[in-house]
Each structure stands twice: as structure tokens, then as C-alpha cells.
N, C-alpha and C. Protein backbone atom coordinates (compact mmCIF):
# COMPACT_ATOMS: atom_id res chain seq x y z
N UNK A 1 143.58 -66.81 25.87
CA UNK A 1 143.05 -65.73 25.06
C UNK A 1 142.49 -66.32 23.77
N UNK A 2 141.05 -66.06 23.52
CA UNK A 2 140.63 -66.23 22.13
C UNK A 2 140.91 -64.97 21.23
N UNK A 3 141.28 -66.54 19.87
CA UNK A 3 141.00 -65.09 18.90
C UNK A 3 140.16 -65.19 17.90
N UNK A 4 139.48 -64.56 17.61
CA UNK A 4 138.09 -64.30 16.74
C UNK A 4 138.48 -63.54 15.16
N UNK A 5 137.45 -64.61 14.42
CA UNK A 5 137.67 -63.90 13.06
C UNK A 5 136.62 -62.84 12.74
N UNK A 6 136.65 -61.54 12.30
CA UNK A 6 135.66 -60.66 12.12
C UNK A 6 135.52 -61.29 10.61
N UNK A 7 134.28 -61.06 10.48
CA UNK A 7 133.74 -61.14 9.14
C UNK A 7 132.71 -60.23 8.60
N UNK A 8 132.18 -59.75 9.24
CA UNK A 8 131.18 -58.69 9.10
C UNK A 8 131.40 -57.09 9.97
N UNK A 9 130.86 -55.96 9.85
CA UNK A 9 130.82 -54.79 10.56
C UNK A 9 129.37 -54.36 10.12
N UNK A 10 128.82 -53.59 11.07
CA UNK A 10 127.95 -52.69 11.07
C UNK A 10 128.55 -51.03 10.99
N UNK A 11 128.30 -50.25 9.80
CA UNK A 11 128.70 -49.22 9.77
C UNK A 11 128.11 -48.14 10.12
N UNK A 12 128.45 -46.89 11.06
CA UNK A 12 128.06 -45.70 11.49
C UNK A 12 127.66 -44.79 10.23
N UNK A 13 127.05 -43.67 10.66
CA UNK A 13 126.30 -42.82 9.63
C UNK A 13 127.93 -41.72 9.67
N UNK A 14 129.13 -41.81 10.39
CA UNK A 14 129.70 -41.17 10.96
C UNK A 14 130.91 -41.33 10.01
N UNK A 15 131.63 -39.78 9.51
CA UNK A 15 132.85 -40.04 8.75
C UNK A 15 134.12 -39.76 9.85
N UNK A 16 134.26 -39.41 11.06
CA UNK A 16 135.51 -39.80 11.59
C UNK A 16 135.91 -40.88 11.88
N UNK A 17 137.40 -41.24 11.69
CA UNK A 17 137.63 -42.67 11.14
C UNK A 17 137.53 -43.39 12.67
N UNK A 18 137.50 -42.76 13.86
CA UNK A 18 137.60 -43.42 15.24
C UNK A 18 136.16 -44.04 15.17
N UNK A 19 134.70 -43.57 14.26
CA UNK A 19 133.75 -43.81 14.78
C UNK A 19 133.22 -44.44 13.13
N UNK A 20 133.44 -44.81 12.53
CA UNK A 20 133.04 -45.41 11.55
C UNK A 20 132.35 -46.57 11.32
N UNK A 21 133.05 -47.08 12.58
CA UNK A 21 132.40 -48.79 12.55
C UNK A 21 131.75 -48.76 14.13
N UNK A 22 130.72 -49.24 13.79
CA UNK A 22 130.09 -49.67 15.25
C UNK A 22 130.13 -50.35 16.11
N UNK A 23 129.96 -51.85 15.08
CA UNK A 23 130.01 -53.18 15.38
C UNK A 23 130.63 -53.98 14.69
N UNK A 24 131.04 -55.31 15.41
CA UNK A 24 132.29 -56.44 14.36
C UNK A 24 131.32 -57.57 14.48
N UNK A 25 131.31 -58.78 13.76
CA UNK A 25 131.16 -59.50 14.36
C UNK A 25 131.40 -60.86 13.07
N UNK A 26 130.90 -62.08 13.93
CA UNK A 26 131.69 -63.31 13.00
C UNK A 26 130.80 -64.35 13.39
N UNK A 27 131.39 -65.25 13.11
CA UNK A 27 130.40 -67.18 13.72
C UNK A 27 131.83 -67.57 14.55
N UNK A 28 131.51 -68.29 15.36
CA UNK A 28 131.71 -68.77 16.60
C UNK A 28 132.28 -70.78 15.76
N UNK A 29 133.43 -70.51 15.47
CA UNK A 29 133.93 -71.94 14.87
C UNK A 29 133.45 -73.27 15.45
N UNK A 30 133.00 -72.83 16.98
CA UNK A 30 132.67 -74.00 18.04
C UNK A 30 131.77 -74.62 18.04
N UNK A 31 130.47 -73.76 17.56
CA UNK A 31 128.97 -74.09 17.97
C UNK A 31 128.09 -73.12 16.85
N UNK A 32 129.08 -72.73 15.91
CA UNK A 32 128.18 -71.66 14.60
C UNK A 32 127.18 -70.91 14.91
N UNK A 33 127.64 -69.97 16.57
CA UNK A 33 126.67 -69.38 16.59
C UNK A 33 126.97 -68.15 16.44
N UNK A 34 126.54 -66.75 15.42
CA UNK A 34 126.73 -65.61 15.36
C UNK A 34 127.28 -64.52 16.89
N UNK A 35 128.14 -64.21 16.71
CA UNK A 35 128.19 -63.34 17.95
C UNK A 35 128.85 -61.76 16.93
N UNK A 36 128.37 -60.58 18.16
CA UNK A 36 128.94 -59.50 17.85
C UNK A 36 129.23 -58.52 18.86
N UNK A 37 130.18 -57.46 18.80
CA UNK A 37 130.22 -56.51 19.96
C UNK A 37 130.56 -55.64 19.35
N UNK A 38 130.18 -54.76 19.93
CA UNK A 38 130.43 -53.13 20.12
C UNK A 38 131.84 -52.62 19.75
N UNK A 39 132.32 -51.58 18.74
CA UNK A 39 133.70 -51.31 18.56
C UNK A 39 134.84 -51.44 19.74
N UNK A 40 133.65 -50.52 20.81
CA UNK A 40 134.51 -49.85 22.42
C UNK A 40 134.01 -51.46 23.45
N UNK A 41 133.73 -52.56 23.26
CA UNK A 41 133.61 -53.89 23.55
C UNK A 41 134.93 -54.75 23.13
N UNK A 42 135.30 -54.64 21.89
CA UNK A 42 136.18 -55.26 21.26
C UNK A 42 137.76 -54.49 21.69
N UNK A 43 137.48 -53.34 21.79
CA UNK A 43 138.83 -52.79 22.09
C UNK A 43 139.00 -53.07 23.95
N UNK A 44 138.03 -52.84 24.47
CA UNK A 44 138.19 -53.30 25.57
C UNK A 44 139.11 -54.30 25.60
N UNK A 45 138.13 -55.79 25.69
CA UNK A 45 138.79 -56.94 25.55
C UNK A 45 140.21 -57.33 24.72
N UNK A 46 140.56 -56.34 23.47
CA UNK A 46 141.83 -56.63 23.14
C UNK A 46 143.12 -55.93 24.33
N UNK A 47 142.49 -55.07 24.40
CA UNK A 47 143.82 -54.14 25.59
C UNK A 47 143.84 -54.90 26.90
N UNK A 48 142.49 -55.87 27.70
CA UNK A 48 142.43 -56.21 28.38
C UNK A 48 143.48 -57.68 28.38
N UNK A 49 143.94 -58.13 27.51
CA UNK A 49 144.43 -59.20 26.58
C UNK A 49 143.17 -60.47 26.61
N UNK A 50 141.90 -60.27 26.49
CA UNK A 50 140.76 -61.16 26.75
C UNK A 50 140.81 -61.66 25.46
N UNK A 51 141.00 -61.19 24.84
CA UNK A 51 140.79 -61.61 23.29
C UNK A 51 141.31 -61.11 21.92
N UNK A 52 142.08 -61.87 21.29
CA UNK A 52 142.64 -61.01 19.67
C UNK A 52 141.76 -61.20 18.81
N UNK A 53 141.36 -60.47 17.38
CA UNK A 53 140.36 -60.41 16.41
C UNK A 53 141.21 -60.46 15.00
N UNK A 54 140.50 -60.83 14.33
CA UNK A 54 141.99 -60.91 13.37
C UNK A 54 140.84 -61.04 11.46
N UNK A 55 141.00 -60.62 10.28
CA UNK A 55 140.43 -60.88 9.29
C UNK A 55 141.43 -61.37 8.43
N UNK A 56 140.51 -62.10 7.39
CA UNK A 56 140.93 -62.73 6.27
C UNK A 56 140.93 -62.27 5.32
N UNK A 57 142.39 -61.88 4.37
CA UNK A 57 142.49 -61.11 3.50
C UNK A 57 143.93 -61.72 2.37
N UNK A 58 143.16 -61.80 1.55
CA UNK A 58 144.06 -62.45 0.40
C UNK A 58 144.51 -64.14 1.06
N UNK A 59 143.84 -64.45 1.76
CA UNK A 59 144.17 -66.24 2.08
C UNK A 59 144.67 -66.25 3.17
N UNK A 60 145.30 -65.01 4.29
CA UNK A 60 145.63 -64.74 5.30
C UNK A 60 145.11 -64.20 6.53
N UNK A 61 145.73 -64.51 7.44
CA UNK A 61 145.04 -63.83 8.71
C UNK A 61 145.89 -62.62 9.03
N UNK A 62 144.82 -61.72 9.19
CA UNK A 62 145.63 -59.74 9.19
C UNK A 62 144.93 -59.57 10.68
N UNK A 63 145.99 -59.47 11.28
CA UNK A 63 145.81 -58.91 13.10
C UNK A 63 144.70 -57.50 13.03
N UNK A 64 144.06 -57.59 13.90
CA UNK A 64 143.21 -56.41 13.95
C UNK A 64 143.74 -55.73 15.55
N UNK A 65 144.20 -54.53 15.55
CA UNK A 65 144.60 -53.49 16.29
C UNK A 65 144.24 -52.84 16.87
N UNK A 66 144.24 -51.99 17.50
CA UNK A 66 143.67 -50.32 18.33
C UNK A 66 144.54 -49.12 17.70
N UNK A 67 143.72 -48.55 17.19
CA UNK A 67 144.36 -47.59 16.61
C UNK A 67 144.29 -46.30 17.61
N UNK A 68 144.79 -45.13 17.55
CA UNK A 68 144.51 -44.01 17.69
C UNK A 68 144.45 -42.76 16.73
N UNK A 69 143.38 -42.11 16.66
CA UNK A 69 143.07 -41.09 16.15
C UNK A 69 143.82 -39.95 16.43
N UNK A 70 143.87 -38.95 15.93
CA UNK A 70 144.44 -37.43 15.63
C UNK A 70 144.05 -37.14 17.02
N UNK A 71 143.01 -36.95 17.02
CA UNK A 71 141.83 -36.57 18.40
C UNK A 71 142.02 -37.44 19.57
N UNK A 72 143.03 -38.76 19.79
CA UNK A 72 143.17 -39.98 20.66
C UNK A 72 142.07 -40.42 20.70
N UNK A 73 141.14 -40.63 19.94
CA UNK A 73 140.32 -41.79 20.11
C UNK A 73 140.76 -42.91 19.63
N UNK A 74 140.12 -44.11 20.39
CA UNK A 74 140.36 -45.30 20.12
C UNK A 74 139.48 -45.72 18.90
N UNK A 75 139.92 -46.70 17.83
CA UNK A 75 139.40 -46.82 17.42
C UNK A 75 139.59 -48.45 16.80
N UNK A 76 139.66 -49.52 16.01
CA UNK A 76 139.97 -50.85 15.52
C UNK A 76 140.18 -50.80 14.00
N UNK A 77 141.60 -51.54 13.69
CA UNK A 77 141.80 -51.09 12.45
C UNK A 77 142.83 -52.50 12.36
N UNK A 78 142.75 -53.24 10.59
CA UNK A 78 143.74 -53.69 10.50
C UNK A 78 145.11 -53.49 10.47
N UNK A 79 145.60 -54.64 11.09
CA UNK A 79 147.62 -54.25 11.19
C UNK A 79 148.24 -53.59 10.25
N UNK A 80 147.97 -54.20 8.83
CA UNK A 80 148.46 -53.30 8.06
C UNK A 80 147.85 -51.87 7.00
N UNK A 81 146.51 -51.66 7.86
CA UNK A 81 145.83 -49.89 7.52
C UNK A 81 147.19 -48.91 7.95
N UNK A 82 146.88 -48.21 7.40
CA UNK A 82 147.38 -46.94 7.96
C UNK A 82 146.46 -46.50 9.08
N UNK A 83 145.97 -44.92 8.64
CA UNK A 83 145.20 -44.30 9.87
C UNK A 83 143.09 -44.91 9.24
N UNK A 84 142.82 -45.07 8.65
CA UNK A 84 141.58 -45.53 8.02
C UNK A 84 141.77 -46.81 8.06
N UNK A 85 140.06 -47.29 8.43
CA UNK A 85 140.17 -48.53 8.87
C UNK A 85 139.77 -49.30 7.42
N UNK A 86 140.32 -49.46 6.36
CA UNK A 86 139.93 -49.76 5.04
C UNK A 86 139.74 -51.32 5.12
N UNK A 87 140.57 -52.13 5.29
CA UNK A 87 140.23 -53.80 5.95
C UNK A 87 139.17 -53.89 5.99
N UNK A 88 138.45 -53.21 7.43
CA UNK A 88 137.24 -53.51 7.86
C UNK A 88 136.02 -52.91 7.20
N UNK A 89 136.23 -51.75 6.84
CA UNK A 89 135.32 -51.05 5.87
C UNK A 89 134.90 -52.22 4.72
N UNK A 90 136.13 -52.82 4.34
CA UNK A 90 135.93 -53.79 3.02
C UNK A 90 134.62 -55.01 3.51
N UNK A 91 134.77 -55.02 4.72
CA UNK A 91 133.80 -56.42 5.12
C UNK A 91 132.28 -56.35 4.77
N UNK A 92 131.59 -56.81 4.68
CA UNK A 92 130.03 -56.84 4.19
C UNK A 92 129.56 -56.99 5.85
N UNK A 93 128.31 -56.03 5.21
CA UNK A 93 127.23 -55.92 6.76
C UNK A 93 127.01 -57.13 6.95
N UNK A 94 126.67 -56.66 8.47
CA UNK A 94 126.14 -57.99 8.91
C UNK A 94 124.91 -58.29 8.75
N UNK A 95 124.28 -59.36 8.45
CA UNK A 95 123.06 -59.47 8.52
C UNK A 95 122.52 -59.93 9.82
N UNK A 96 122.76 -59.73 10.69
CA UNK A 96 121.94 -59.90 12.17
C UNK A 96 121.82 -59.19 13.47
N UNK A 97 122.59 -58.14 12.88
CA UNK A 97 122.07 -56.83 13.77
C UNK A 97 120.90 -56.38 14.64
């Protein structure tokens, strides 16, 4: 199982917190090449156990999760958010969308 550092998100025009973020994405430590996927891509692959995602925050690595919504939607949120995905919100767009 890889695990990937998010560093960037693409944000939705959308204020429910299941749909906020669109896209994650990071550089590839191996070969520095940009990659990104889809919120419902990333949650896939984490439930699938294909892959963990994880951000850097205060000098640390913070597990990135599946959350569920009020409504049960799925949604990706750091380990230690509550129900808002504030972690990831914090990340700067991506520039390669």
C-alpha cells in the first residue's frame, strides 16, 4: 500500500462539507511527477486499502480519513477534523488542474 502526501486540493463551488473538495493531489517523491484524483477516487482506493493519503501539518504527518456526513456521504477529511474538512481546506490550489 502507498501512501501519498496531499499537498494541494481543488475546491468545489459547493458548501456541503461531503462535497467541498473535488480534487487532492501532490508530487510523486519517485519521479516528481504531479498526480491527482478525484475526492470519490481517493476514497475509493483508501477503503479499498490501495492506498493511505496523509498531510503535513505543524512538521507532522496527519492521516487523512473517510469521513461521513449527516446525509452518509462520503467524504475525506483529516484524522484530527472534526465533521469539516478544515486540514484540507487549509491546502493551496493546485496549480495543474
Amino acid at each position: 500500500m502507498a501512501d501519498h502526501e496531499i499537498s494541494c486540493i481543488l475546491r468545489s463551488d459547493r458548501a456541503e462539507v461531503h462535497e467541498r473538495i473535488s480534487q487532492i493531489g501532490g508530487v510523486d517523491p519517485a519521479d516528481g511527477k504531479r498526480w491527482n484524483l478525484s475526492q470519490a477516487e481517493a476514497i475509493h482506493a483508501i477503503q479499498a486499502g490501495r492506498a493511505n493519503f496523509y498531510v503535513m501539518a505543524g512538521g507532522k504527518a496527519v492521516p487523512i480519513v473517510v469521513g461521513t456526513s449527516a446525509w452518509g456521504s462520503k467524504y475525506l477529511k483529516a484524522q484530527v477534523d472534526r465533521e469539516q474538512p478544515s486540514t484540507l481546506l487549509n491546502l493551496p490550489d493546485c496549480p495543474y488542474f
